[in-house]
C-alpha atoms as a PDB file:
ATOM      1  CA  UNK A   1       5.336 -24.292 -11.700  1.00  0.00           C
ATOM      2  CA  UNK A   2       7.435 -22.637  -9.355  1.00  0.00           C
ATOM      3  CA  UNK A   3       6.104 -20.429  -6.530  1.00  0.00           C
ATOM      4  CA  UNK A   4       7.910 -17.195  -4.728  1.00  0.00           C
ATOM      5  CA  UNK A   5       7.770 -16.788  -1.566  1.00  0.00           C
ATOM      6  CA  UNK A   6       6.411 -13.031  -0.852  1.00  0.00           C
ATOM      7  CA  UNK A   7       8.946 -11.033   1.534  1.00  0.00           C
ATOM      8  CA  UNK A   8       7.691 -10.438   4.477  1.00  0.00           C
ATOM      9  CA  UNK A   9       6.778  -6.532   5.219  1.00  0.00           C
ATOM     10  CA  UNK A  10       8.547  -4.531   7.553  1.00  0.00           C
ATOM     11  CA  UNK A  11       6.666  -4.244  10.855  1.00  0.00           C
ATOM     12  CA  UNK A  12       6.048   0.083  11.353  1.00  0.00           C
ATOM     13  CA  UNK A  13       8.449   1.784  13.032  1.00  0.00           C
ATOM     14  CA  UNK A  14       8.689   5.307  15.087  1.00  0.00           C
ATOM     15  CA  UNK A  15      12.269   6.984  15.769  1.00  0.00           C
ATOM     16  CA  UNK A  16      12.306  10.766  17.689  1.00  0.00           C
ATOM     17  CA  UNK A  17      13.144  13.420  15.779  1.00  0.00           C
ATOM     18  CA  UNK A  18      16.766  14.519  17.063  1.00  0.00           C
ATOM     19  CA  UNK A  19      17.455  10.482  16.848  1.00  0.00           C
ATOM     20  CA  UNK A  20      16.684  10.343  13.417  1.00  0.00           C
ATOM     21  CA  UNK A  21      18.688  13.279  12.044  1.00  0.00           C
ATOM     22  CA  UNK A  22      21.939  12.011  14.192  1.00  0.00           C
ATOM     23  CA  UNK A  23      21.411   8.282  13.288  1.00  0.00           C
ATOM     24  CA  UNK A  24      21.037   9.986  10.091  1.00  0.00           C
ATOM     25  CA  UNK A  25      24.250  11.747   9.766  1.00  0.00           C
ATOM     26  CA  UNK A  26      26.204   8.823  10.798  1.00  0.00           C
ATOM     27  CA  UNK A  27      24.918   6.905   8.452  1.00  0.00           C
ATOM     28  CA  UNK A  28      25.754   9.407   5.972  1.00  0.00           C
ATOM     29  CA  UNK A  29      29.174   9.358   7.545  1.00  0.00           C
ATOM     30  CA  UNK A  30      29.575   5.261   7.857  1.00  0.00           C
ATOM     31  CA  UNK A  31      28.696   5.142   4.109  1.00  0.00           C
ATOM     32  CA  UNK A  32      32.128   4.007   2.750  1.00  0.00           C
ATOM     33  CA  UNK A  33      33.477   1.966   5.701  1.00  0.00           C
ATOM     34  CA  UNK A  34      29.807  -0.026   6.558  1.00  0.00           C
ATOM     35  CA  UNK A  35      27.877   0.523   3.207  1.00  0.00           C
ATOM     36  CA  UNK A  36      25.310  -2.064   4.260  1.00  0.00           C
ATOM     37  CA  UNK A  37      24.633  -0.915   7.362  1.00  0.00           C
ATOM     38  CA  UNK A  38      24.335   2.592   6.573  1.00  0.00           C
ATOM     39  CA  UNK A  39      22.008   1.712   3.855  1.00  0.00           C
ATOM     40  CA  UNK A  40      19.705  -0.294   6.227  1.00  0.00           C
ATOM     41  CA  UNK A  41      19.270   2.744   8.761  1.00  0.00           C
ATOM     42  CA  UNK A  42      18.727   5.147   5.482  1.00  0.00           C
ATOM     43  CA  UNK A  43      15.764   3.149   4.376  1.00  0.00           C
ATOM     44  CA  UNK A  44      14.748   2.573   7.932  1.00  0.00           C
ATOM     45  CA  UNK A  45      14.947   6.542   8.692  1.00  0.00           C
ATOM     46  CA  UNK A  46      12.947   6.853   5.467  1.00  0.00           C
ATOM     47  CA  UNK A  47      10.232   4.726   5.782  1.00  0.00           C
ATOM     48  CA  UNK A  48       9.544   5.413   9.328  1.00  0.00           C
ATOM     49  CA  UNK A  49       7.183   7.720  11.533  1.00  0.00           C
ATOM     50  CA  UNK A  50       8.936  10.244  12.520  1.00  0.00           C
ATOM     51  CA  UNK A  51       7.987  12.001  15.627  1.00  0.00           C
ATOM     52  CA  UNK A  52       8.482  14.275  18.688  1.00  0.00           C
ATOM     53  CA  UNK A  53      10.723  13.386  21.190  1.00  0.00           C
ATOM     54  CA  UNK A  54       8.056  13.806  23.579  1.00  0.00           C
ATOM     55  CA  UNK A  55       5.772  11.979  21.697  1.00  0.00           C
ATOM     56  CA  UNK A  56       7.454   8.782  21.539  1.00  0.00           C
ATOM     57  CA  UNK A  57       5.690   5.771  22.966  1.00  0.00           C
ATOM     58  CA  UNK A  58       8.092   4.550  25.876  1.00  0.00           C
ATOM     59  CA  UNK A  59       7.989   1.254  24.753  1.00  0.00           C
ATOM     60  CA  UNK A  60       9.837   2.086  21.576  1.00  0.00           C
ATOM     61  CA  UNK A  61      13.485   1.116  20.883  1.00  0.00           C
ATOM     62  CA  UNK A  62      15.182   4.362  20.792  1.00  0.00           C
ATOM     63  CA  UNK A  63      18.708   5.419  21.582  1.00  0.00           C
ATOM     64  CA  UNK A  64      19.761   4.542  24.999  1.00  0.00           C
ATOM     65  CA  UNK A  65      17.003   2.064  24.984  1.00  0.00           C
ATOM     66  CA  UNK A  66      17.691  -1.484  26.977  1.00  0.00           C
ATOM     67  CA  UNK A  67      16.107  -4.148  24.851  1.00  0.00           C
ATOM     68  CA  UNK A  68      15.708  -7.439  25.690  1.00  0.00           C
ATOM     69  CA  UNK A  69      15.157  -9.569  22.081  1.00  0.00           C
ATOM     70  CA  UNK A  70      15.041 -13.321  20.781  1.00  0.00           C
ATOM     71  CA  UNK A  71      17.184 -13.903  17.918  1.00  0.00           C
ATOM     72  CA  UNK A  72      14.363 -16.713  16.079  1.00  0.00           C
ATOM     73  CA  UNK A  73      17.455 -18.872  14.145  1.00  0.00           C
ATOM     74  CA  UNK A  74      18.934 -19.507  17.156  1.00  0.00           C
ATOM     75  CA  UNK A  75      16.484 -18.984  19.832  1.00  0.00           C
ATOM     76  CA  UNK A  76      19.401 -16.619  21.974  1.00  0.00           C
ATOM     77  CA  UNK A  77      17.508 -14.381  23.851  1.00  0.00           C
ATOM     78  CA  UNK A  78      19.875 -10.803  24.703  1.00  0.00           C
ATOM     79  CA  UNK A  79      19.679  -7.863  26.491  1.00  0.00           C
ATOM     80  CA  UNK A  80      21.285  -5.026  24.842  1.00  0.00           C
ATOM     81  CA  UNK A  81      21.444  -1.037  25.663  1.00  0.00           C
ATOM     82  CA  UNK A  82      21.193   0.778  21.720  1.00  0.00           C
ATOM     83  CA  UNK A  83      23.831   3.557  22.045  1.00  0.00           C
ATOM     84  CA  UNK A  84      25.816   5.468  19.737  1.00  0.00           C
ATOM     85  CA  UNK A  85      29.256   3.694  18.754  1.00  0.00           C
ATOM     86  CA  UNK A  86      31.290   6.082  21.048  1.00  0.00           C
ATOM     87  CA  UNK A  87      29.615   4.255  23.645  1.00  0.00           C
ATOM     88  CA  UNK A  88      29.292   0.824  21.926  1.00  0.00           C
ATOM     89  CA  UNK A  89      30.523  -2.041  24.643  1.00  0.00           C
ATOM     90  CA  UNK A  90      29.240  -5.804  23.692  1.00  0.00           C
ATOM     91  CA  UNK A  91      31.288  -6.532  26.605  1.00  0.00           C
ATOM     92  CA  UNK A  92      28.850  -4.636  28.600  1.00  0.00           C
ATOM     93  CA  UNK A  93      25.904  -4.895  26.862  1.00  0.00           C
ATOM     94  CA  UNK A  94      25.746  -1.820  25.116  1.00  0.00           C
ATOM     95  CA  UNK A  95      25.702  -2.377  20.894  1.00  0.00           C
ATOM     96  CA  UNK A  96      26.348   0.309  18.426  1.00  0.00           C
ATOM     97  CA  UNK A  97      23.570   2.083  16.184  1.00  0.00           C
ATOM     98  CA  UNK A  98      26.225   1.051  13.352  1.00  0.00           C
ATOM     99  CA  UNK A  99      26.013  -2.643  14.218  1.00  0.00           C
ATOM    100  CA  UNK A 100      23.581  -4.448  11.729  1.00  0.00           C
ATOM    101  CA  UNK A 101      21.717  -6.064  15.195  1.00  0.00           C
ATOM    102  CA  UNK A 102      21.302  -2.617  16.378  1.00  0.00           C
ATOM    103  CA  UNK A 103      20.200  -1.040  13.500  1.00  0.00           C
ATOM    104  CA  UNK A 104      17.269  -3.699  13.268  1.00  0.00           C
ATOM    105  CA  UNK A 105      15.936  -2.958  16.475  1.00  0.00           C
ATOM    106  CA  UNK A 106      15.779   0.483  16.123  1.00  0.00           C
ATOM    107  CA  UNK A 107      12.231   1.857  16.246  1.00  0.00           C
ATOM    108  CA  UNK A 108      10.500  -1.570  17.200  1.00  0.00           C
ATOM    109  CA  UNK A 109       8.171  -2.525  20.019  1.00  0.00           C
ATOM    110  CA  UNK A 110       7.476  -5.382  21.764  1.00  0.00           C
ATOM    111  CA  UNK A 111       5.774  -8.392  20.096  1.00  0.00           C
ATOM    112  CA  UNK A 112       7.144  -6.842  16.712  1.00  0.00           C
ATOM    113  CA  UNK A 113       9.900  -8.952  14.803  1.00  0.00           C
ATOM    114  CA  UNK A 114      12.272  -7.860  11.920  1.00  0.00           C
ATOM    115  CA  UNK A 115      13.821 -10.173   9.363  1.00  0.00           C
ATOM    116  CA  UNK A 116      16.597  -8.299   9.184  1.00  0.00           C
ATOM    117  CA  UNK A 117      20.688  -9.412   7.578  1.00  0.00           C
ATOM    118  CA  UNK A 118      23.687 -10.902   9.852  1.00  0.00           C
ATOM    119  CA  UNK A 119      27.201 -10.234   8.814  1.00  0.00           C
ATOM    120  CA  UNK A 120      26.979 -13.359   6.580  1.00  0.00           C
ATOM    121  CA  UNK A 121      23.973 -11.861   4.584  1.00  0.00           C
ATOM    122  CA  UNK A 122      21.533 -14.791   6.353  1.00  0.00           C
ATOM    123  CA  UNK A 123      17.979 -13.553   7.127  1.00  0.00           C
ATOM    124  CA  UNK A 124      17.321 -13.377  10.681  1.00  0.00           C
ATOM    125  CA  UNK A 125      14.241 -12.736  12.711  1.00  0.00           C
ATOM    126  CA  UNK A 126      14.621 -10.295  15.582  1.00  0.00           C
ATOM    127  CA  UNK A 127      11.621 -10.434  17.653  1.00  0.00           C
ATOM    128  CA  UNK A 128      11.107  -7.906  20.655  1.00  0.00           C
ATOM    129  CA  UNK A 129      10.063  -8.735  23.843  1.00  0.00           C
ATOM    130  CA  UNK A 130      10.822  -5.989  26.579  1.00  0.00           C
ATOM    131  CA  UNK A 131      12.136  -2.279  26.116  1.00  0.00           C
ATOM    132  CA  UNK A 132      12.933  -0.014  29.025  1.00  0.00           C
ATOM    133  CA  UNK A 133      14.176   3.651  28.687  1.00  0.00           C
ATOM    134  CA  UNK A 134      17.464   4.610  30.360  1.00  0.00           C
END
């Protein structure tokens, strides 16, 4: 008999209000030259709460959020600012909305994790520990 695994469930997310309708558009935008990624912040836009800008929680990863995270398969822990891809800089810490790291973090708070796709398709578990507002 063989057994399947059950997926694990999205942890709930928030995103502000003007966040979601620009991480929305670029998504829109991004569709043909990063389908996956635009397709993971879609869904994420779609099944999250959407609220305020006032109203959201300051320990939520939003945009311009620096989030420090543990990467479970490899047990890397990073510090990243979220930003929008004019602004993108790994160099300097700061990783695109339109990266598939940075969408995964999006919305998250700490003690939360994501399983969420690398680049090579892999399953990874993004776990937050410590979000600060710019």
């Amino acid at each position: 008999m063989t057994t399947h695994r059950k997926a694990r469930a999205r942890p709930p997310i928030q995103i502000r209000e003007t966040d979601a309708e620009r991480i929305g558009n670029l998504a829109i935008e991004a569709e043909e030259r990063l389908p996956q990624v635009a397709e993971l912040l879609l869904a994420e836009i779609n099944r999250a709460k959407v609220v305020q800008d006032s109203r959201l929680p300051g320990d939520v990863v939003a945009m311009q959020s620096i989030v420090k995270f543990v990467d479970e398969a490899s047990d890397a822990e990073r510090t990243l600012q979220l930003v929008y891809p004019q602004a993108a800089d790994i160099e300097a810490g700061r990783i695109s909305i339109l990266s598939l790291v940075g969408a995964g973090l999006l919305g998250l708070r700490p003690g939360q994790s994501i399983s969420w796709p690398d680049r090579a398709g892999k399953q990874r578990a993004l776990r937050i520990m410590e979000v600060n507002q710019e």
